[in-house]
Protein backbone atom coordinates (compact mmCIF):
# COMPACT_ATOMS: atom_id res chain seq x y z
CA UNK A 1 12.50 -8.14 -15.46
CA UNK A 2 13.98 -7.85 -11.90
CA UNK A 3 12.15 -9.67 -9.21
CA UNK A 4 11.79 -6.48 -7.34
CA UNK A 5 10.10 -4.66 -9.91
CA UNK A 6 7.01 -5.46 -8.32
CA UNK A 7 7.67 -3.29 -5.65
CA UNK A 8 7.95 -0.40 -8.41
CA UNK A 9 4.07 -0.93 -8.93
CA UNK A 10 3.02 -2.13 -5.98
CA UNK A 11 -0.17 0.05 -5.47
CA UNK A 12 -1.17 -0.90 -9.06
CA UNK A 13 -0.61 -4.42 -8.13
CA UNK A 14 -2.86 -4.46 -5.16
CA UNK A 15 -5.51 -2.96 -7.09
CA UNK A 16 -5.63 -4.84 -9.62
CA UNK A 17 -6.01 -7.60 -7.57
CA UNK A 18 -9.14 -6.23 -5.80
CA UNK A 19 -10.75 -5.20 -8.73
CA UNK A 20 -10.41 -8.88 -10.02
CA UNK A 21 -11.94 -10.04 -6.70
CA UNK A 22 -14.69 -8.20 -6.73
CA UNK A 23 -15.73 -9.61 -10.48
CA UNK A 24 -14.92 -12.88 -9.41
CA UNK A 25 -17.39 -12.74 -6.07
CA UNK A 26 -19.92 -11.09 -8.27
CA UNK A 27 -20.12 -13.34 -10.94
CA UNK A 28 -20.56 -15.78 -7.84
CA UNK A 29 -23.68 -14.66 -6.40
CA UNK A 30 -26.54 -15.07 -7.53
CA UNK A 31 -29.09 -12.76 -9.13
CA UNK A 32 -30.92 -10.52 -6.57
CA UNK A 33 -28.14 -10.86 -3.51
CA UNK A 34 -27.60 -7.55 -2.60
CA UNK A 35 -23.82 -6.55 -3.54
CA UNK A 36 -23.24 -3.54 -1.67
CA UNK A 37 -21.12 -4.87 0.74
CA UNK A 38 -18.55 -5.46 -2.49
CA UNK A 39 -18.18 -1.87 -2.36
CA UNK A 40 -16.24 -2.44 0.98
CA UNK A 41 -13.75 -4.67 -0.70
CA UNK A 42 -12.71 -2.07 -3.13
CA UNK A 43 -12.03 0.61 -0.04
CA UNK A 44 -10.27 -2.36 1.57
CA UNK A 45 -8.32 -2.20 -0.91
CA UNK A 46 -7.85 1.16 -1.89
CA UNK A 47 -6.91 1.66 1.76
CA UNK A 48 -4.11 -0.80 1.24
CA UNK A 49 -2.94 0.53 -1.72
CA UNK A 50 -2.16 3.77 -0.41
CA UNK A 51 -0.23 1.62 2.60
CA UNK A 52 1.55 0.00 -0.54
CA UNK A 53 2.90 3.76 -2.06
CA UNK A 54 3.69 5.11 1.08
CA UNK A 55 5.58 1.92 1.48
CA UNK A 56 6.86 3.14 -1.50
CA UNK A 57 9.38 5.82 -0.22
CA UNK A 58 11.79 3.21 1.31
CA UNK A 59 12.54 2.18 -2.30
CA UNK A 60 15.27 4.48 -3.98
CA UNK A 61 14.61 6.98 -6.76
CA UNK A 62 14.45 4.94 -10.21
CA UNK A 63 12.59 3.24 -12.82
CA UNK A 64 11.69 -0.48 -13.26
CA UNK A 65 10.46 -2.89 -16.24
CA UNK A 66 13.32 -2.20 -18.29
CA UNK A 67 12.88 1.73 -17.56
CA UNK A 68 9.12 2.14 -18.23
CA UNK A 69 7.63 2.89 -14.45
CA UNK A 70 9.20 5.00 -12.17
CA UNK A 71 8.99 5.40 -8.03
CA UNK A 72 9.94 8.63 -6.71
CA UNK A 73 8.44 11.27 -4.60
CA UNK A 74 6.93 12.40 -7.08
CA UNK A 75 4.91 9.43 -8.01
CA UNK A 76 4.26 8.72 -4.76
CA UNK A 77 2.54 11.82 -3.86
CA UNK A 78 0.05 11.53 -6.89
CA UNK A 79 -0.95 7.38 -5.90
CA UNK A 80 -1.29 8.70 -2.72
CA UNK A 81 -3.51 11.64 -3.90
CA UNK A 82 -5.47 9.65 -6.23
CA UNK A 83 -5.99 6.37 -4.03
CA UNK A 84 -7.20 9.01 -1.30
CA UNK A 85 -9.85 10.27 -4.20
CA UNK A 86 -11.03 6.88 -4.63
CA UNK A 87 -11.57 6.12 -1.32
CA UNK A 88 -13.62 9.33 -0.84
CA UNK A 89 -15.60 7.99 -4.16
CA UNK A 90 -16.32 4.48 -3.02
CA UNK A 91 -17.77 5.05 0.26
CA UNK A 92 -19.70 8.16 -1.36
CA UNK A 93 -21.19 5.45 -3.59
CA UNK A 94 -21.68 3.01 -0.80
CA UNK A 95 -24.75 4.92 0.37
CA UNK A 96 -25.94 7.09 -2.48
CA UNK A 97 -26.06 4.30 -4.87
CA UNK A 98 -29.82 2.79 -4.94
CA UNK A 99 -29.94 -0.75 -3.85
CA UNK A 100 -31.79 -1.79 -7.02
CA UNK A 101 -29.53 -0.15 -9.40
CA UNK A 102 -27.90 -2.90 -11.92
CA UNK A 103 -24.49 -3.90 -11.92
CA UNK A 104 -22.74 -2.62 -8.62
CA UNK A 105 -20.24 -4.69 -8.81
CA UNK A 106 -19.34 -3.90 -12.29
CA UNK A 107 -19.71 -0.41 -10.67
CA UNK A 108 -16.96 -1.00 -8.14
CA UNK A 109 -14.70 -3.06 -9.81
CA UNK A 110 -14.82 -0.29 -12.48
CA UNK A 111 -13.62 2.44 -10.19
CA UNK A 112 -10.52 0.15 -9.15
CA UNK A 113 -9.61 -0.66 -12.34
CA UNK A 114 -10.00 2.79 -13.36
CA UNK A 115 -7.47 3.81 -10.14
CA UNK A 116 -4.78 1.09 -11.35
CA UNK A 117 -4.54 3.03 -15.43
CA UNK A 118 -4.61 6.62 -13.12
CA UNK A 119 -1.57 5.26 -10.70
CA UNK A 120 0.28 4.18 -13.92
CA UNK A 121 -0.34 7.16 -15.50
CA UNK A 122 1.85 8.99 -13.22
CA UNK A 123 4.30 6.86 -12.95
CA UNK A 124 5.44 5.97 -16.70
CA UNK A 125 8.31 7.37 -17.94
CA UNK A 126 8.09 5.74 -21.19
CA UNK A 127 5.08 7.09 -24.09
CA UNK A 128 3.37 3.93 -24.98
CA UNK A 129 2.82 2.80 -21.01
CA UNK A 130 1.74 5.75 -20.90
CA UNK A 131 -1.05 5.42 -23.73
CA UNK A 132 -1.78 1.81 -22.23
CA UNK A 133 -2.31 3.60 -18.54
CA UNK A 134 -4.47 6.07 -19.94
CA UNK A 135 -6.57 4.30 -22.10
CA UNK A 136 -7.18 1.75 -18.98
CA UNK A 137 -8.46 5.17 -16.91
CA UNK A 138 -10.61 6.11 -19.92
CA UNK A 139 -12.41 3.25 -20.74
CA UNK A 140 -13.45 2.77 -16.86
CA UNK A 141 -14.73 6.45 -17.10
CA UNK A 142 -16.74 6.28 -20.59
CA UNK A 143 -19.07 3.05 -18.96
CA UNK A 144 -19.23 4.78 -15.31
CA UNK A 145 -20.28 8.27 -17.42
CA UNK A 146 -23.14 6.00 -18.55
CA UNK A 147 -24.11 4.49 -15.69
CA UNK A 148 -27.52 5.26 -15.50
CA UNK A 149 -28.59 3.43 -18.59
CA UNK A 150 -32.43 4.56 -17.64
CA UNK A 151 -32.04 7.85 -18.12
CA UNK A 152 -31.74 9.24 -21.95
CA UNK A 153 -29.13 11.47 -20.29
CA UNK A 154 -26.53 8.81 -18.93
CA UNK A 155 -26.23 7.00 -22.63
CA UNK A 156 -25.87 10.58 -24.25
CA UNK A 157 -23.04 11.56 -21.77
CA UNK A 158 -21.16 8.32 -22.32
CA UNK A 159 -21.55 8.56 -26.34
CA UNK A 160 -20.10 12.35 -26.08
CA UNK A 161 -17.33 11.57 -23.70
CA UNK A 162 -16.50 8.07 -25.71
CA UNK A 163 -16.24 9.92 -28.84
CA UNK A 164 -14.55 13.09 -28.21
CA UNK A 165 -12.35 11.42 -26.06
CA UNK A 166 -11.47 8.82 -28.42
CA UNK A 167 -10.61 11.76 -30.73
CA UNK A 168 -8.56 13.30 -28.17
CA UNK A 169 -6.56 10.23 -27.96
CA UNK A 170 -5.97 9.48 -31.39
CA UNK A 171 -4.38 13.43 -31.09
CA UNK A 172 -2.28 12.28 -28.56
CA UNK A 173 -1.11 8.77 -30.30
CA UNK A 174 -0.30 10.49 -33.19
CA UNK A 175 2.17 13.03 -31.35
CA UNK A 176 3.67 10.24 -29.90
CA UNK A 177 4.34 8.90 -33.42
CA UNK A 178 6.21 11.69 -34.17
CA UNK A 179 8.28 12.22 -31.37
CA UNK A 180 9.26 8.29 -32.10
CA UNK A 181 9.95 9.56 -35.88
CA UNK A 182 11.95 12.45 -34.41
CA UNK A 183 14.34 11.00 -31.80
CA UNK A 184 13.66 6.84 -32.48
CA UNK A 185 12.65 5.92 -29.10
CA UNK A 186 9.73 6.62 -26.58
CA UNK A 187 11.56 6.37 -23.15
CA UNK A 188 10.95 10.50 -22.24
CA UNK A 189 14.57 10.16 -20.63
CA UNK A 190 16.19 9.40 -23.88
CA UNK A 191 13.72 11.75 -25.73
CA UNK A 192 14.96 14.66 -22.90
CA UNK A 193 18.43 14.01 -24.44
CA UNK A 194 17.49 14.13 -28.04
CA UNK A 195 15.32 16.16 -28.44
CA UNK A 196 18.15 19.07 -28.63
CA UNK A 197 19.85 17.33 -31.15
CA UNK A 198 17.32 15.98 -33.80
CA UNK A 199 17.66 16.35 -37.51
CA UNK A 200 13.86 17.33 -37.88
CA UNK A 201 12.97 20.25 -35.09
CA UNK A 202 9.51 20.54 -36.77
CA UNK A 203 8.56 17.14 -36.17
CA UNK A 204 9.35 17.63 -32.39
CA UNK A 205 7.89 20.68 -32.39
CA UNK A 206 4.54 19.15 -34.25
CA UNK A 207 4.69 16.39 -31.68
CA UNK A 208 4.55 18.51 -28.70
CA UNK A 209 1.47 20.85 -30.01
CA UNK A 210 -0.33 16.98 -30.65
CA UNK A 211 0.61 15.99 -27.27
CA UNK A 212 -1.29 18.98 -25.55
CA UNK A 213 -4.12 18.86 -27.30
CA UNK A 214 -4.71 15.55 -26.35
CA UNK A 215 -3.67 16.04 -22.11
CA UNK A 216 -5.10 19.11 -22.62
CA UNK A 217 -9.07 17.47 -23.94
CA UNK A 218 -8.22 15.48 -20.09
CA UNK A 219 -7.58 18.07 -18.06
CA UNK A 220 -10.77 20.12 -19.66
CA UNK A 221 -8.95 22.75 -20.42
CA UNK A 222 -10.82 25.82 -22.77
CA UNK A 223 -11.29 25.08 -25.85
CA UNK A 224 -10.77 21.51 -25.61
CA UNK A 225 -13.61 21.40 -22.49
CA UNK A 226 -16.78 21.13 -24.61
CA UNK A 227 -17.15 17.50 -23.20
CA UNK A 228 -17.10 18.59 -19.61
CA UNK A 229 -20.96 20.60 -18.72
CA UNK A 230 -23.01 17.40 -20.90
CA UNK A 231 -20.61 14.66 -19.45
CA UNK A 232 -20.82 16.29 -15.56
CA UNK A 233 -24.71 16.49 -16.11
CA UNK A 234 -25.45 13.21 -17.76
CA UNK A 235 -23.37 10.93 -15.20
CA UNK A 236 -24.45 10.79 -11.29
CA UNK A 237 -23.09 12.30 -8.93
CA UNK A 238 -20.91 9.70 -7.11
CA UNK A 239 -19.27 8.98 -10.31
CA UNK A 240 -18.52 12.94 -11.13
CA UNK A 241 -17.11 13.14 -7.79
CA UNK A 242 -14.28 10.77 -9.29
CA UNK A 243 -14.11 11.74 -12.88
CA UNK A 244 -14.17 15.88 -11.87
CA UNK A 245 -10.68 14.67 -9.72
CA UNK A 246 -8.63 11.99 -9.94
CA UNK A 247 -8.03 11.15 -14.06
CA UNK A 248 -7.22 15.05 -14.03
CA UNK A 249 -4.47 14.80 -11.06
CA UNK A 250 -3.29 11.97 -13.45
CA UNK A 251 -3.57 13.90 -16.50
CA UNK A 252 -2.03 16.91 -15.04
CA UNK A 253 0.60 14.72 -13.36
CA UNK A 254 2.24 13.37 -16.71
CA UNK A 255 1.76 17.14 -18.16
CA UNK A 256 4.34 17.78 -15.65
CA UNK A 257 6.20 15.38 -16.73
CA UNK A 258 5.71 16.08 -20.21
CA UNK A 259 6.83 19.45 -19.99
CA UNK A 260 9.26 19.07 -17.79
CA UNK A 261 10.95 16.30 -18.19
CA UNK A 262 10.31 15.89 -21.36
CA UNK A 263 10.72 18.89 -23.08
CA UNK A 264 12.73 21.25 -21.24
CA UNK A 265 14.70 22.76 -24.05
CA UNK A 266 11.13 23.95 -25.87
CA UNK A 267 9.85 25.86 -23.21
CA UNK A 268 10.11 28.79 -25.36
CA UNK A 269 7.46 27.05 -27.45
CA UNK A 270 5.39 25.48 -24.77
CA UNK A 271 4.74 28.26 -21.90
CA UNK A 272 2.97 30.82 -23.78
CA UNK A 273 1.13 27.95 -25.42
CA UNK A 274 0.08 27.01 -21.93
CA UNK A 275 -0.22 30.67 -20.80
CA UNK A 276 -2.92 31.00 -23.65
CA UNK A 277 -4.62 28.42 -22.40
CA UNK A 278 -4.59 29.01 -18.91
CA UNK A 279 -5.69 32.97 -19.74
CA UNK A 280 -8.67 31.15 -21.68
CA UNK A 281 -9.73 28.27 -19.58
CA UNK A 282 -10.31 30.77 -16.56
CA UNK A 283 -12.27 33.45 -18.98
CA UNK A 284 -14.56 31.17 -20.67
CA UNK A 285 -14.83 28.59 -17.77
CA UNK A 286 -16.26 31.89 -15.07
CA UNK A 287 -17.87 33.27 -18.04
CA UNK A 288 -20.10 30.18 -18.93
CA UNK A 289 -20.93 29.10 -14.90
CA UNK A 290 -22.67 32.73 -14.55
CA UNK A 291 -25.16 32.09 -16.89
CA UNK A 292 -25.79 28.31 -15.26
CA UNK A 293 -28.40 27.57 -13.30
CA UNK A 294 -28.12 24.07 -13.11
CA UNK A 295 -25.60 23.24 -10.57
CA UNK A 296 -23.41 20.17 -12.17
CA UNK A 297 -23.40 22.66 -14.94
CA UNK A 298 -22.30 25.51 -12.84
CA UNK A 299 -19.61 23.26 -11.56
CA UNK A 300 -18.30 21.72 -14.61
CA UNK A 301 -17.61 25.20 -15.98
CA UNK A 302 -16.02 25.85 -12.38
CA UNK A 303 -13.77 23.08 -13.02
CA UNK A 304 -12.33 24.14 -16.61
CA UNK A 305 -11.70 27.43 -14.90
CA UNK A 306 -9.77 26.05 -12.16
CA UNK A 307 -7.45 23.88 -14.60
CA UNK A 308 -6.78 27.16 -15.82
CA UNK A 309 -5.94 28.65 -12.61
CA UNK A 310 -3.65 25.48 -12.39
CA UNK A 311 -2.08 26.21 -15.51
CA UNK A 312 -0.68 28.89 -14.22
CA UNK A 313 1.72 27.29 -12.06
CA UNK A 314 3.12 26.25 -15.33
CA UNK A 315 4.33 29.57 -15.72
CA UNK A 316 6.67 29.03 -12.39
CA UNK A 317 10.04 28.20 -13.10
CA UNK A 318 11.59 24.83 -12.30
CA UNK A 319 10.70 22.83 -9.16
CA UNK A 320 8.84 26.61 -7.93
CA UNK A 321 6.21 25.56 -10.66
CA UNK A 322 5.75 21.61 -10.09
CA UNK A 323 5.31 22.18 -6.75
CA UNK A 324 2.66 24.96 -6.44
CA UNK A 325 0.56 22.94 -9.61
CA UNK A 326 1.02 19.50 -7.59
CA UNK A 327 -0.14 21.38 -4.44
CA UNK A 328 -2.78 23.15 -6.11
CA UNK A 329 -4.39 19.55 -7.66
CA UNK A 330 -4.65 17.95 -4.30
CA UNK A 331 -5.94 21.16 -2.69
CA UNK A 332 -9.00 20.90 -5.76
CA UNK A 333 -9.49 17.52 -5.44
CA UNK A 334 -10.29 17.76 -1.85
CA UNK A 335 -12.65 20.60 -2.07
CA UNK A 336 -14.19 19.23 -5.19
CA UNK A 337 -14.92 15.39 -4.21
CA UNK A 338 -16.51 17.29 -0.78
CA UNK A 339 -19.09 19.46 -3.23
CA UNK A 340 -19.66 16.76 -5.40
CA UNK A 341 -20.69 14.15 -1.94
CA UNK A 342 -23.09 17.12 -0.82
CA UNK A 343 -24.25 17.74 -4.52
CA UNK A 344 -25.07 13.88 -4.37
CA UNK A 345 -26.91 13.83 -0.98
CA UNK A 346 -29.33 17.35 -1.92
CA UNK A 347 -29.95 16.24 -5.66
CA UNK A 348 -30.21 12.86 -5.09
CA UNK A 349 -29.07 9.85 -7.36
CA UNK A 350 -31.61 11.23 -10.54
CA UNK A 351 -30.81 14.52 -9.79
CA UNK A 352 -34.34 15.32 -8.82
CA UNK A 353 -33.21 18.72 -7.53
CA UNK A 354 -30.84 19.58 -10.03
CA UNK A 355 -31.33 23.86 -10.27
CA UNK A 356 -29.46 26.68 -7.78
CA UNK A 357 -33.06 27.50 -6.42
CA UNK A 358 -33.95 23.91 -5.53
CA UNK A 359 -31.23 24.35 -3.09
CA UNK A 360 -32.59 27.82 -1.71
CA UNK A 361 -33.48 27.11 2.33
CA UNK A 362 -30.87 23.88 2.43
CA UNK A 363 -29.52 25.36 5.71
CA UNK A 364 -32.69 25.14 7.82
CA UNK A 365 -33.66 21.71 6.15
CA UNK A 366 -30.14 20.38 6.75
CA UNK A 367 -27.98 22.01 8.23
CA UNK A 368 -25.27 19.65 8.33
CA UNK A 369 -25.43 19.99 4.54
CA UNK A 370 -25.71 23.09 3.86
CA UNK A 371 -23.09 23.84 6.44
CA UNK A 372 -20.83 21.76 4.33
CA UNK A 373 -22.01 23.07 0.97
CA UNK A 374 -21.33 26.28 2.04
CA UNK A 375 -17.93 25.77 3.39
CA UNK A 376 -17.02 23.96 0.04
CA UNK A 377 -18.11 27.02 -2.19
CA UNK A 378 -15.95 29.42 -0.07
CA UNK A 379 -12.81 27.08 -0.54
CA UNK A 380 -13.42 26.80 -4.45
CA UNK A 381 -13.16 31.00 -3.82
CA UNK A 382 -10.32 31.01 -2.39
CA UNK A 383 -11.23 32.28 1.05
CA UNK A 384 -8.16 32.07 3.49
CA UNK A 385 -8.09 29.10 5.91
CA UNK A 386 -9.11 26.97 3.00
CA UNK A 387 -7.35 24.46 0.73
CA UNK A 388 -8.51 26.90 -2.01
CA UNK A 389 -6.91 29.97 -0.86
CA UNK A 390 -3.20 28.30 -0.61
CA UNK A 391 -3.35 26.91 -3.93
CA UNK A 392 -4.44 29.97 -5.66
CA UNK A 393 -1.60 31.87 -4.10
CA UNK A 394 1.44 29.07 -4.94
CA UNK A 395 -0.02 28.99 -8.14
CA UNK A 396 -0.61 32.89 -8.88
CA UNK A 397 2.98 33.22 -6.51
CA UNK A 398 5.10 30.55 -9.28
CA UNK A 399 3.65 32.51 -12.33
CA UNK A 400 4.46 36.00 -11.18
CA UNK A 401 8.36 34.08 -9.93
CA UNK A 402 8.25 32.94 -13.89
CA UNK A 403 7.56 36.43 -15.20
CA UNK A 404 3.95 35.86 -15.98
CA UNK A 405 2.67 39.06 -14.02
CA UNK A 406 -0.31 39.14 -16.29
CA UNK A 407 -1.36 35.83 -16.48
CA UNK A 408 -1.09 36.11 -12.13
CA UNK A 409 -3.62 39.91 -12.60
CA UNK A 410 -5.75 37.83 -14.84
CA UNK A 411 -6.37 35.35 -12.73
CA UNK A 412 -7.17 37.06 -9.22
CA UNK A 413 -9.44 39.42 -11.64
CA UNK A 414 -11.56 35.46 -12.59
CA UNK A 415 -11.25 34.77 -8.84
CA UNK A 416 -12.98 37.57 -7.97
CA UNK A 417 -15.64 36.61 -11.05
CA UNK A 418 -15.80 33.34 -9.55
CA UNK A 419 -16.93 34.36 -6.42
CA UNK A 420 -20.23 35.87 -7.91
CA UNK A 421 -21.43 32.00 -8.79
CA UNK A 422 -20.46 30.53 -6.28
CA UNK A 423 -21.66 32.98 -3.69
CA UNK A 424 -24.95 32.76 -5.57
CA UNK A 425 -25.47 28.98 -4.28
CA UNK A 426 -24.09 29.80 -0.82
CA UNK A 427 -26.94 32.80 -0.54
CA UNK A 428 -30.06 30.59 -2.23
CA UNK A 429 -28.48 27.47 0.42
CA UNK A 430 -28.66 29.98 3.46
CA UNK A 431 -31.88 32.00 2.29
CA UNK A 432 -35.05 31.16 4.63
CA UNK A 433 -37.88 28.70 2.94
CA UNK A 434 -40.53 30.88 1.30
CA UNK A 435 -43.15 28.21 1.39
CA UNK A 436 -44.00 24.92 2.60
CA UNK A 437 -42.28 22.86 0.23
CA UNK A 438 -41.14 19.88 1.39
CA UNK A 439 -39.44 18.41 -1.78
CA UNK A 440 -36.11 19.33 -0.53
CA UNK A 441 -36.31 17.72 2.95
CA UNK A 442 -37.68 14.43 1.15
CA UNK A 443 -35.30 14.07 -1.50
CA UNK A 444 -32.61 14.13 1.27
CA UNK A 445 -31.79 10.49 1.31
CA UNK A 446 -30.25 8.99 4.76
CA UNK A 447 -26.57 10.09 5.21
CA UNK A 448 -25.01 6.72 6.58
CA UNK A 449 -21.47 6.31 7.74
CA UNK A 450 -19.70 5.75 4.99
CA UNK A 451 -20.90 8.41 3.18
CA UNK A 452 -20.18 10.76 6.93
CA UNK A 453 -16.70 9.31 6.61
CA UNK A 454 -16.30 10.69 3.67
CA UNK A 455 -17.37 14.08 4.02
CA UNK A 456 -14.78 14.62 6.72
CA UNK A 457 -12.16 13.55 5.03
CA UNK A 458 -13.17 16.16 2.46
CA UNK A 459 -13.65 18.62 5.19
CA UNK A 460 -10.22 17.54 7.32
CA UNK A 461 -8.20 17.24 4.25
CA UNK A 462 -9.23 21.15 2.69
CA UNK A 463 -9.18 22.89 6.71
CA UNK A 464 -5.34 21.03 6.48
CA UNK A 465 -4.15 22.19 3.00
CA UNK A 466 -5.66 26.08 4.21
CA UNK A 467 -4.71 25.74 7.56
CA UNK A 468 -1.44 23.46 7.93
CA UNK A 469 -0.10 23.89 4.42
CA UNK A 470 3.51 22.89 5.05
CA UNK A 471 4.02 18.92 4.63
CA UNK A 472 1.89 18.68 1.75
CA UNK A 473 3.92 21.67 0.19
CA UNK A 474 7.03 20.17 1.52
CA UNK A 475 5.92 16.51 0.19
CA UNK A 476 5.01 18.79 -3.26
CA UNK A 477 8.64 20.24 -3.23
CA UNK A 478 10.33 16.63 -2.56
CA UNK A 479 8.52 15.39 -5.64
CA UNK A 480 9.26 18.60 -7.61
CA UNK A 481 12.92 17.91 -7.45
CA UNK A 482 12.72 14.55 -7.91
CA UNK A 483 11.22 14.89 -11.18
CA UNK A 484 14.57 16.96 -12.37
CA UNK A 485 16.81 15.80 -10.76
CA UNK A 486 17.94 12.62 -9.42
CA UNK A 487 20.94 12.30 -6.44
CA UNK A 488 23.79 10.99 -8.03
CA UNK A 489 24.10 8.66 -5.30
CA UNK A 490 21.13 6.43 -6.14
CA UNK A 491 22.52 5.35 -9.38
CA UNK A 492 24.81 3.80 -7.01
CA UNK A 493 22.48 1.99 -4.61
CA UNK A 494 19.78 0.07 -5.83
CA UNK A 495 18.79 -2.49 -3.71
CA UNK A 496 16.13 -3.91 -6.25
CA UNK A 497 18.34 -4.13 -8.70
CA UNK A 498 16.14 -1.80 -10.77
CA UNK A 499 17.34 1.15 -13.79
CA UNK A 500 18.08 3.93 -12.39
CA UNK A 501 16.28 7.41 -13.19
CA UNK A 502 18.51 8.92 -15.71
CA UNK A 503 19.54 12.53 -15.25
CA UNK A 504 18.06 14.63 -18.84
C-alpha cells in the first residue's frame, strides 16, 4: 500500500471516523441524556466528507490499494451525490425523530456507516470490494428498516428486506464466482480484457445474468421489486427518505460500471435484457401505484417505475448513456428525499396519516407543505422547469440515440400514466377541508431548522437540475468518459504513486 492511498478514499475515511465517534460518545453518556445533538456530528461530518471528494478532483484518474478503489470523475460525482443525500437524511431525522425513541445514536452512526459501504460501492473496481461495500450499505439498511421495533410493522419490514435481500446477494456472490471461474481474477479491468477471450463463454454469460439479478433486487427493479411497497411502509419516513435514494445511486452506479466497463463486448446479451426490464419496471411499477391509496405505497411503486425510466438510459450508447442515467439518479434523488421530508412532516413519525385522503385540504392547513408536496409531485411528472423533466428527456433522448425508439414511446406513454397518481395527491392536497377535522393540523409536528434546511436543499437542488441543467450534465459527461476511457497521460503522472486506471 502507497501512503497516498488514503487520499483515494478519503470521504470513506472521514466517515468512518464520525460514525465511530458518535458510538464512542454514546456509549459515554449516560442513560436518559438526550442524544440528539449526536445527530449534528454525523452532518458535521457528512459535510466534510463531501469537502474530502471534491478535494478529490486534484488527484489524477486511477485506482489505489493494489487496484481495488478508484478516484475519477466519475466516482466523485456519485460521493458527492450520495454524501449530499445523507445530509438531507440526517437533519430530516434531527427533528422528526421523537426525543424518546431508543437508540439515536445507534440511529446516526448507522446512517454514516451505511454512507461509507455506499461511497465504496462506487468506487471499487475490483468484485469482492465490491461485495464487502455492499454488504456494509445493506446491513445499515436492514436494522434502520426496523427501526421502530414498537410497531409489528417495523420488525416485519426488516425480516422481508433481511431475507430477500440476503437472497439477492447470495445471487450476486455466486455470479461473481463464476466470472472468477471464467477469466481467474476479479479486478473488472482484467475481467474487461478477458472476457473476449475465455475458454467457457457460458460461464461469463451465466455470470452476467447472476450479476443483474442481484443489482437489479437493489435498484427495485420489476420483478425483482416485491421488497420495495412492505419495506417503504414498514420503516419511517426519515429512514425511507435515505433507503428510496442513496443505496440505489450506489447500486445503479456500479451497474454502470458493470455494464460498461465490465462487459462491453456482451452488450448484445445485456441491453435487451435491460430493455425488458426497463419496459417492465415502468408498466407494473404505474400500474400497481393507481390502485394505492396509501401514500408510501403509492410511492414505492413510483420508485420501481422510475428505475425503469432510468434503465432506459442504458439503452444510450457509450458515454451518451452514462451520462443521461447518472444525471437522471441525482435529478430522483433530489425530488424524492424532498417528498419523502414532507411525507415525514404530514404523516408524522407512526404514520398516523398514512392514506391520499388524509392529506385532502393540506394546502390551507399548511401551506408551506403542501406548497412543497405539490411542487415535488409535479417534478416526479416530469413537468418542465423541474429536475424531473430533464432527466426524463436525457434518458428517453440516449435510448432513442441507441436505437431503442420503443422503449423511449413506452416510456412517455407510463409518464403520462404516472401523472394520473400523482396528480391525484396534488388535487386531494389542494382540495378545500370538508369538515372540521383537525387531525391533520395536529399531527403536523413543529418544522425546526434543520429539518427547513433540508427542504430547500431539496427544493434548490430539483429548480437547478430543471432550470440550470448544464454543470451537473457537464460534471455527468466528465464522469461518463472517465469511466471508458482514461488519458493516456495519467498513466504517466501519478503523484501518489498509485495504479493507474487501465484502459479495457
Amino acid at each position: 500500500m502507497n501512503p497516498g492511498d488514503m487520499l483515494r478514499i478519503f470521504p470513506e475515511v472521514i466517515l468512518t471516523i464520525t460514525g465511530v465517534l458518535i458510538m464512542l460518545v454514546d456509549a459515554s453518556l449516560p442513560p436518559g441524556v438526550p442524544r440528539r445533538w449526536l445527530g449534528w456530528i454525523a452532518a458535521i461530518g457528512t459535510v466534510i466528507a463531501v469537502w474530502g471528494s471534491i478535494s478529490q478532483l486534484a488527484l489524477p484518474v486511477g485506482t489505489g490499494f493494489y487496484g481495488t478503489v478508484e478516484t475519477s470523475p466519475f466516482t466523485i460525482f456519485f460521493h458527492v451525490l450520495i454524501c449530499g443525500i445523507v445530509l438531507v437524511a440526517l437533519l430530516l431525522a434531527l427533528d422528526t425523530l421523537p426525543e424518546d425513541s431508543h437508540h439515536q445514536g445507534e440511529y446516526y452512526a448507522l446512517v454514516v456507516f451505511g454512507a461509507v459501504g455506499m461511497c465504496l460501492m462506487t468506487g471499487a473496481t475490483e468484485l469482492l470490494l465490491f461485495f464487502i461495500a455492499l454488504e456494509i450499505s445493506s446491513i445499515s439498511t436492514y436494522v434502520l428498516a426496523g427501526y421502530r421495533k414498537e410497531t409489528g410493522r417495523g420488525p416485519e419490514a426488516a425480516i422481508k428486506y433481511f431475507l430477500l435481500g440476503s437472497f439477492a446477494t447470495a445471487f450476486l456472490l455466486y455470479g461473481i464466482a463464476l466470472v472468477f471461474g471464467a477469466t481467474g481474477t476479479t479486478q473488472i479491468y482484467d475481467i474487461a480484457r478477458k472476457v473476449s477471450t475465455t475458454q467457457d463463454p457460458p460461464l461469463v454469460v451465466a455470470a452476467l445474468a447472476l450479476m443483474l439479478v442481484g443489482i437489479l433486487f437493489k435498484v427495485s427493479a420489476a420483478p425483482f421489486h416485491v421488497w420495495t411497497p412492505d419495506v417503504y411502509e414498514g420503516s419511517p419516513s426519515p429512514v425511507v427518505a435515505l433507503l428510496s435514494t442513496a443505496p440505489k445511486a450506489a447500486a445503479f452506479a456500479f451497474l454502470l460500471r458493470m455494464v460498461f466497463e465490465m462487459f462491453p463486448t456482451l452488450r448484445s446479451i445485456w441491453a435487451p435484457l435491460l430493455w425488458i426490464v426497463a419496459a417492465l419496471s415502468m408498466t407494473v411499477g404505474n400500474l400497481a401505484a393507481l390502485r394505492q391509496q396509501n401514500v408510501k405505497r403509492m410511492l414505492a411503486y413510483s420508485s420501481i417505475a422510475h428505475a425503469g425510466y432510468l434503465l432506459a438510459a442504458f439503452a444510450g450508447l457509450g458515454t451518451s448513456g452514462i451520462a443521461a442515467a447518472s444525471f437522471y439518479i441525482a435529478a430522483y434523488a433530489a425530488m424524492n428525499v424532498g417528498i419523502f421530508a414532507v411525507v415525514t412532516l404530514v404523516g408524522g413519525y407512526g404514520d398516523e396519516l398514512p392514506l391520499i385522503q388524509d392529506y385532502r385540504g393540506l394546502m390551507y392547513r399548511s401551506p408551506f407543505l403542501g406548497t412543497l408536496l405539490i411542487f415535488f409531485l409535479i417534478s416526479l411528472v416530469g413537468i418542465p422547469f423541474t429536475g424531473g423533466f430533464f432527466g426524463k428527456f436525457y434518458s428517453f433522448s440516449a435510448a432513442v440515440g441507441g436505437g431503442a425508439i420503443w422503449l423511449a414511446i413506452i416510456g412517455l406513454l407510463n409518464s403520462g400514466l404516472a401523472a394520473a397518481y400523482y396528480l391525484r395527491l396534488a388535487f386531494a392536497a389542494a382540495q378545500r377541508p370538508v369538515d372540521d377535522d383537525k387531525r391533520l393540523g395536529s399531527a403536523l409536528p413543529h418544522v425546526g431548522v434543520a429539518v427547513i434546511a433540508a427542504l430547500l436543499f431539496a427544493v434548490a437542488s430539483t429548480l437547478a437540475l430543471g432550470i440550470v441543467p448544464n454543470e451537473i450534465l457537464r460534471s455527468a459527461q466528465e464522469g461518463a468518459h472517465t469511466l471508458q476511457v482514461l488519458p493516456e497521460a495519467a498513466a504517466d503522472s501519478q503523484p501518489l504513486n498509485a495504479t493507474a486506471k487501465p484502459n479495457p
